[in-house]
C-alpha atoms as a PDB file:
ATOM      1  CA  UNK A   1      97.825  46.261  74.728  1.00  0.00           C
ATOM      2  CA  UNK A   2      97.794  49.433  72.777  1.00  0.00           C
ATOM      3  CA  UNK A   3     100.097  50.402  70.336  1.00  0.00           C
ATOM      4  CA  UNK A   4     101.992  53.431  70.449  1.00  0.00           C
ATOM      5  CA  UNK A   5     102.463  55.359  67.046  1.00  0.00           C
ATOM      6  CA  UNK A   6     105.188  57.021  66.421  1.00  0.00           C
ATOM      7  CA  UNK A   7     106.004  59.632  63.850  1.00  0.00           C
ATOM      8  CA  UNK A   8     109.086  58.753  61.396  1.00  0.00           C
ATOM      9  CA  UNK A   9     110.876  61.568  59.828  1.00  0.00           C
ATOM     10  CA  UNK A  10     110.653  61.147  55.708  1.00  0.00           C
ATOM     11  CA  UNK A  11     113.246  62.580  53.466  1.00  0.00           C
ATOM     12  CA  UNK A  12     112.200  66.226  53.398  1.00  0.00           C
ATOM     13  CA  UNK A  13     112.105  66.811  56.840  1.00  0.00           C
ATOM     14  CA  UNK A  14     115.341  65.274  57.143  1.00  0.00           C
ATOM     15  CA  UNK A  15     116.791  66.858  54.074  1.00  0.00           C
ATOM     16  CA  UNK A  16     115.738  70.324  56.017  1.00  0.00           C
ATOM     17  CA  UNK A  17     117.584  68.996  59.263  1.00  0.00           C
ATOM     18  CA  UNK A  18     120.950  67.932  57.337  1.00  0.00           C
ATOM     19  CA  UNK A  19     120.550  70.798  55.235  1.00  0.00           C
ATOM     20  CA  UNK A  20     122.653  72.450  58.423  1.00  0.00           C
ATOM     21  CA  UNK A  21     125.343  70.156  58.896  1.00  0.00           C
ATOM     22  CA  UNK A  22     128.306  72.074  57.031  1.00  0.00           C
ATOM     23  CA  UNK A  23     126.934  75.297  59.009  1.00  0.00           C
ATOM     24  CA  UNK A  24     127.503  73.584  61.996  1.00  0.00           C
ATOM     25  CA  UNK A  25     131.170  71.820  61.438  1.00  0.00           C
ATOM     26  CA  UNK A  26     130.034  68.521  61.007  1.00  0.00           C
ATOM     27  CA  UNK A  27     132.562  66.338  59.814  1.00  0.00           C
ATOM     28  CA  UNK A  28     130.866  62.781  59.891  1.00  0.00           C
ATOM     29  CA  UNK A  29     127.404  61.235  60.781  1.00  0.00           C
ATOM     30  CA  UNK A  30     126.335  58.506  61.750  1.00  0.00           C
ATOM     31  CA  UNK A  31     122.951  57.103  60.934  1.00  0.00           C
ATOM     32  CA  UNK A  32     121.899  54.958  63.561  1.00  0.00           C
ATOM     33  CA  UNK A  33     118.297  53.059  64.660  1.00  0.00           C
ATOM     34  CA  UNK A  34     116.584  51.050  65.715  1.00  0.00           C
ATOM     35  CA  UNK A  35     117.386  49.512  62.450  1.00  0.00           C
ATOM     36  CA  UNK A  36     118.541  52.180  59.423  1.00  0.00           C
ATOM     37  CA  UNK A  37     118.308  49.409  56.997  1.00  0.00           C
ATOM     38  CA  UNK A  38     114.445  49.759  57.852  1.00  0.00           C
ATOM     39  CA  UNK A  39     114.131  53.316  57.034  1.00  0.00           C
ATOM     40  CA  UNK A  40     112.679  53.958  53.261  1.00  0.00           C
ATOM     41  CA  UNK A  41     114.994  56.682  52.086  1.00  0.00           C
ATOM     42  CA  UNK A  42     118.289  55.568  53.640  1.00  0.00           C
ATOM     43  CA  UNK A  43     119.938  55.570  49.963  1.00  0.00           C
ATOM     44  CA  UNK A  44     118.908  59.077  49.666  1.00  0.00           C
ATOM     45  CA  UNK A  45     119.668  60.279  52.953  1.00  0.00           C
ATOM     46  CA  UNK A  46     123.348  59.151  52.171  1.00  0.00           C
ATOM     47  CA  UNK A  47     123.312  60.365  49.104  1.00  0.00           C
ATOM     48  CA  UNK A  48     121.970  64.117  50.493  1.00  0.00           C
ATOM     49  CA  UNK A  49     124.338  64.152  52.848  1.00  0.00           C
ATOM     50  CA  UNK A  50     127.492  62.599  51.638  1.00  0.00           C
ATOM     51  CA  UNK A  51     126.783  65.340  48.405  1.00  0.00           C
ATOM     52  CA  UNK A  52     127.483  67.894  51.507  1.00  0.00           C
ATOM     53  CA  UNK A  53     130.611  66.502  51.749  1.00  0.00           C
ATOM     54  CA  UNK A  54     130.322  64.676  55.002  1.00  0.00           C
ATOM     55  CA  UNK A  55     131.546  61.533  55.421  1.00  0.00           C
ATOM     56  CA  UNK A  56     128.604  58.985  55.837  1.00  0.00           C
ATOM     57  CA  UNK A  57     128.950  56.280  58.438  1.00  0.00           C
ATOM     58  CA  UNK A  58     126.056  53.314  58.644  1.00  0.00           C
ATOM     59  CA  UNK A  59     125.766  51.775  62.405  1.00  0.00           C
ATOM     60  CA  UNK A  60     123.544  48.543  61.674  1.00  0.00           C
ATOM     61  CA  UNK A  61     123.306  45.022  63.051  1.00  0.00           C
ATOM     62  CA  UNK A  62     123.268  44.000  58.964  1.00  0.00           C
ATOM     63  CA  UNK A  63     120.494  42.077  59.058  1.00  0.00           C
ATOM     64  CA  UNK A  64     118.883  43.272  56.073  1.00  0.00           C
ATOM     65  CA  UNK A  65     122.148  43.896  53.984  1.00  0.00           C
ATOM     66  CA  UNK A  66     122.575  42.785  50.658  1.00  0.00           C
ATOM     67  CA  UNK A  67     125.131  42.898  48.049  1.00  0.00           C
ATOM     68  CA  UNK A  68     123.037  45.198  45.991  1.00  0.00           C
ATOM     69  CA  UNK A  69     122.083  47.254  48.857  1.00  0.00           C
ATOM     70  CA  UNK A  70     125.663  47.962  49.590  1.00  0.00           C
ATOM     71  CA  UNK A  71     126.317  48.767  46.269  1.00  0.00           C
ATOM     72  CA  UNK A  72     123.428  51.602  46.424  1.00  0.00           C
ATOM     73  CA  UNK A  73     124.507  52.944  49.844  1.00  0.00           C
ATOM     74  CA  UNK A  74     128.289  52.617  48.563  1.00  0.00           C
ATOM     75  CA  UNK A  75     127.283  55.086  44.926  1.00  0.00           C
ATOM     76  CA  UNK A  76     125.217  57.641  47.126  1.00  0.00           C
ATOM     77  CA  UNK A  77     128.231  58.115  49.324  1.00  0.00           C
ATOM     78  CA  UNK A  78     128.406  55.628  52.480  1.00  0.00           C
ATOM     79  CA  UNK A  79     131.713  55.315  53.502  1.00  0.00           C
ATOM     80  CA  UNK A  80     131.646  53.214  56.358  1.00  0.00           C
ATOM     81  CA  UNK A  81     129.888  50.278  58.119  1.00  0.00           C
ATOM     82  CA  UNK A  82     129.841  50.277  62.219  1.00  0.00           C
ATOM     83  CA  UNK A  83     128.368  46.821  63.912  1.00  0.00           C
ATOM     84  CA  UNK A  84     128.659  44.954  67.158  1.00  0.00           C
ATOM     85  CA  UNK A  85     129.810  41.422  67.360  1.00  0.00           C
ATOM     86  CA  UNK A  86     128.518  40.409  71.002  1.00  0.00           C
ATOM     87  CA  UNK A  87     130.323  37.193  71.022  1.00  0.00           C
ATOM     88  CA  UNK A  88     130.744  33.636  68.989  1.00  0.00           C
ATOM     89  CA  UNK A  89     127.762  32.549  67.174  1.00  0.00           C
ATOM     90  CA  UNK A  90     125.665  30.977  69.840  1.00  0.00           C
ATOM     91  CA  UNK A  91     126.267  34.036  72.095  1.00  0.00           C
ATOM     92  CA  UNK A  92     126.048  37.037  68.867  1.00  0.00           C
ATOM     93  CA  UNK A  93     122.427  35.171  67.990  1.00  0.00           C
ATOM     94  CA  UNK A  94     120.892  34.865  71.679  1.00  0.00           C
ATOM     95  CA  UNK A  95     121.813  38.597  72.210  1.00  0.00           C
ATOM     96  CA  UNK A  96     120.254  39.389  68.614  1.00  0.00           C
ATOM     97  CA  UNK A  97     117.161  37.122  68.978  1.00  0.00           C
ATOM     98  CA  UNK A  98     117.973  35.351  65.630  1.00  0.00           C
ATOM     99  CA  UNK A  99     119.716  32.405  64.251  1.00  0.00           C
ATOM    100  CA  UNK A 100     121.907  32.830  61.812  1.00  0.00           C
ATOM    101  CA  UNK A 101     122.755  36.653  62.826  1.00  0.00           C
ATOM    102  CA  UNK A 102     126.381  36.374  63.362  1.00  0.00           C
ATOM    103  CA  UNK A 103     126.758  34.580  59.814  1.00  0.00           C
ATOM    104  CA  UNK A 104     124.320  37.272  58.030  1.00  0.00           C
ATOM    105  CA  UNK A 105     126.896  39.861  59.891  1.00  0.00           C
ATOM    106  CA  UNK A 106     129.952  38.262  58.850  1.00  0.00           C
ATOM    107  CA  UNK A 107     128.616  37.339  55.084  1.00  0.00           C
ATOM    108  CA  UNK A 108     127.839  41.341  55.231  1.00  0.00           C
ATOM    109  CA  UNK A 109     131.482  42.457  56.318  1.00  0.00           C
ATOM    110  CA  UNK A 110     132.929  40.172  53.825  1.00  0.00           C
ATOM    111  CA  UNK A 111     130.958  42.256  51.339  1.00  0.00           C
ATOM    112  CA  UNK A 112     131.832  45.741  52.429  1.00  0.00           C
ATOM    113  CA  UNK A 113     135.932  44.432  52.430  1.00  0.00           C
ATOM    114  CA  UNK A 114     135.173  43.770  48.392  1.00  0.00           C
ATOM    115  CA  UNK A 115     133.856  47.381  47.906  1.00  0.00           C
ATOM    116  CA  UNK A 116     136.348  48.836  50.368  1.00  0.00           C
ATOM    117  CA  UNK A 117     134.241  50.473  53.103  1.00  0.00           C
ATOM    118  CA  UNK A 118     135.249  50.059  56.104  1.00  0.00           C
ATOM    119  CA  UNK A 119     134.322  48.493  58.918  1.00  0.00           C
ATOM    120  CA  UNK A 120     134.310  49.350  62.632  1.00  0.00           C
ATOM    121  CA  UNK A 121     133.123  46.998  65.169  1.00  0.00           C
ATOM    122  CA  UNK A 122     132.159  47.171  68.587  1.00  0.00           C
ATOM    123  CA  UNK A 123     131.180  44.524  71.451  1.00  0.00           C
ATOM    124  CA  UNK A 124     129.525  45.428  74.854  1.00  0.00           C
ATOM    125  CA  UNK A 125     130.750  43.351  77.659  1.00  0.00           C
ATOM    126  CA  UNK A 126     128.118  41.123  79.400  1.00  0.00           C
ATOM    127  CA  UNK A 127     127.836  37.833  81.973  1.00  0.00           C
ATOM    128  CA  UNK A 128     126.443  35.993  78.584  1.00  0.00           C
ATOM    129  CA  UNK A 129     129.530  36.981  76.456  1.00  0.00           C
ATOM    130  CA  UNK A 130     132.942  37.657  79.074  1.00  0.00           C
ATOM    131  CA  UNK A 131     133.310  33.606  78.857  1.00  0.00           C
ATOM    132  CA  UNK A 132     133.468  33.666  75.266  1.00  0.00           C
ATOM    133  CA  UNK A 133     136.158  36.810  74.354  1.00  0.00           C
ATOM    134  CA  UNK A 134     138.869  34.408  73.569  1.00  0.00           C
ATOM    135  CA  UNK A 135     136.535  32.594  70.676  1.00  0.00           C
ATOM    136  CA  UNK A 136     135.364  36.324  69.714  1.00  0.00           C
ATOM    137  CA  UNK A 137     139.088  37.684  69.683  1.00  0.00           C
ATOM    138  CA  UNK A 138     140.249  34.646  68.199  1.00  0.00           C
ATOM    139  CA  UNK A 139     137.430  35.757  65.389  1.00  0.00           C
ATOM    140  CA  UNK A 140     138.405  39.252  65.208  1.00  0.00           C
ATOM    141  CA  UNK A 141     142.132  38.240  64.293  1.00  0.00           C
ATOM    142  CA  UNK A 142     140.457  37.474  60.897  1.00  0.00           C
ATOM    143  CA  UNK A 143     138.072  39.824  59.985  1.00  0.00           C
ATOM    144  CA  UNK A 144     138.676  42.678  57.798  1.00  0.00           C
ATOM    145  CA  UNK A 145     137.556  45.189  60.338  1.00  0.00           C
ATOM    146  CA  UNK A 146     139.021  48.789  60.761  1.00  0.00           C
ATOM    147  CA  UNK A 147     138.970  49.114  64.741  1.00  0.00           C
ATOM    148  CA  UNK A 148     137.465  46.808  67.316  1.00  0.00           C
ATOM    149  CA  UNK A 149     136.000  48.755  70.320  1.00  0.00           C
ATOM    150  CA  UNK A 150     135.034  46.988  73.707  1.00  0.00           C
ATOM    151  CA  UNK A 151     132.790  49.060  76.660  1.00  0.00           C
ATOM    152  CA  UNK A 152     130.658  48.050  79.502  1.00  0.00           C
ATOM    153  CA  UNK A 153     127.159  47.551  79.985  1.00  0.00           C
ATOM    154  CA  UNK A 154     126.275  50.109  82.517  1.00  0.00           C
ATOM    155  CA  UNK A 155     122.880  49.667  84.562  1.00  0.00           C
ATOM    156  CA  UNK A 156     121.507  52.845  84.480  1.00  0.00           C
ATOM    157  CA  UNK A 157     119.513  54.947  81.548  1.00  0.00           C
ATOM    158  CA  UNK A 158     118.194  52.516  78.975  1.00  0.00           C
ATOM    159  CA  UNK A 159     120.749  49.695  80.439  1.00  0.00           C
ATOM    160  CA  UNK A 160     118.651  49.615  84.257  1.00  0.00           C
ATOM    161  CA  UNK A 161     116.413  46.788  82.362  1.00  0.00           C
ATOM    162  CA  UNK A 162     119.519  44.838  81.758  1.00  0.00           C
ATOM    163  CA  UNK A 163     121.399  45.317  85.237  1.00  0.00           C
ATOM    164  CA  UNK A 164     121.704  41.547  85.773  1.00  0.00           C
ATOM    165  CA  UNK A 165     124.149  41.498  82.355  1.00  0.00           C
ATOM    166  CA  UNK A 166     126.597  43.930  84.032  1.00  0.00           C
ATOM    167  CA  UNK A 167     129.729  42.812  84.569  1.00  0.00           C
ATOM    168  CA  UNK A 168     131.148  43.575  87.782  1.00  0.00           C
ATOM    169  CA  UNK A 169     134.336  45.463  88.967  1.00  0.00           C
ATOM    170  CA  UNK A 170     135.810  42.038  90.181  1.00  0.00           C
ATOM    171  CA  UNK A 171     135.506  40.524  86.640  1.00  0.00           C
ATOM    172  CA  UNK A 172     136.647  43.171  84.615  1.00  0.00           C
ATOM    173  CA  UNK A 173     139.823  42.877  86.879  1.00  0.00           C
ATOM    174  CA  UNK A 174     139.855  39.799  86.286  1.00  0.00           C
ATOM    175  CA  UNK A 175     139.546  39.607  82.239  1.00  0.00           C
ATOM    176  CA  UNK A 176     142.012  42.900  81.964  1.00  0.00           C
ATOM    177  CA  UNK A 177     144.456  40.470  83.632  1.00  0.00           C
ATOM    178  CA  UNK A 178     143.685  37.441  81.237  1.00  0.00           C
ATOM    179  CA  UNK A 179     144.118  40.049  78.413  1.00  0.00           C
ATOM    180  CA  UNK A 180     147.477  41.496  79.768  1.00  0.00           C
ATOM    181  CA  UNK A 181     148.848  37.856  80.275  1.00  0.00           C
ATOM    182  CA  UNK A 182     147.900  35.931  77.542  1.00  0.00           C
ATOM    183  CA  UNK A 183     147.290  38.578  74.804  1.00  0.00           C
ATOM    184  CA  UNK A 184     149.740  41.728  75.196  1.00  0.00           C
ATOM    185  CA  UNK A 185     152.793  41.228  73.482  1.00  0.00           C
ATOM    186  CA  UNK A 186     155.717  40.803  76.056  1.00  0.00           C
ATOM    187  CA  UNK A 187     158.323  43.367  76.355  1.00  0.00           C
END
């Protein structure tokens, strides 16, 4: 098939576009993908904008972290790490396509605790990963992570090619229970 090019903003276009942000009241941003490890001149888009004053927050699967990387994004101003952990390792990987993802993730939280940035984590519910929330909670409990956000896969936009991973009415019911029973502190 043919490939589609695509045209990738380079640091002085984006420079021009973030040039705005204290104009406009911004008071974080997230730089999100595809992949923003990928981009060439992520350390110097965080440093541009975290020199505005804005808080700089990295959303990234941390694939391609290091501990030198970190250390860059950390100087030019990054200030927070936000990742999803779709389930234990077997389940994180499949959803990833890798091996090893959920260990390169964890090895790359573990890094951003040392520096102190934090971390805020996310998992979107799925048939592959409702079975496994008590192994991923149980994993949460002791990670150094700042907030832990669960939401639904909704078939529709961008999730339509995924509709057979949505969890149903009936089975969010049925894990809200499981969470309120087993997991909810008693009054």
């Amino acid at each position: 098939g043919a490939q589609t090019a695509h045209a990738e903003l380079r640091l002085a276009g984006w420079e021009h576009v973030l040039a705005e942000l204290p104009a406009i009241g911004a008071r974080k941003v997230l730089l999100t993908g595809g992949e923003p490890l990928l981009h060439p001149d992520l350390v110097a888009l965080v440093r541009f904008i975290s020199a505005r004053g804005i808080p700089v927050d990295l959303n990234s699967n941390l694939q391609r972290m290091t501990p030198a990387l970190l250390d860059d994004l950390q100087r030019a101003g990054l200030t927070e790490l936000s990742v999803s952990l779709e389930g234990p390792a077997a389940v994180h990987d499949r959803m990833h396509g890798k091996a090893g993802a959920l260990a390169q993730t964890l090895r790359a939280i573990g890094w951003a605790a040392e520096r102190d940035v934090q971390v805020d984590a996310s998992c979107c519910l799925t048939v592959d990963n409702v079975p496994q929330l008590r192994e991923l909670f149980g994993l949460l409990v002791t990670l150094p992570l700042q907030s832990f956000t669960v939401s639904r896969l909704f078939p529709i936009g961008h999730g339509k090619g995924a509709a057979r991973q949505a969890v149903t009415q009936a089975e969010l019911d049925a894990l809200y229970a499981d969470l309120v029973r087993d997991w909810l502190p008693r009054a």
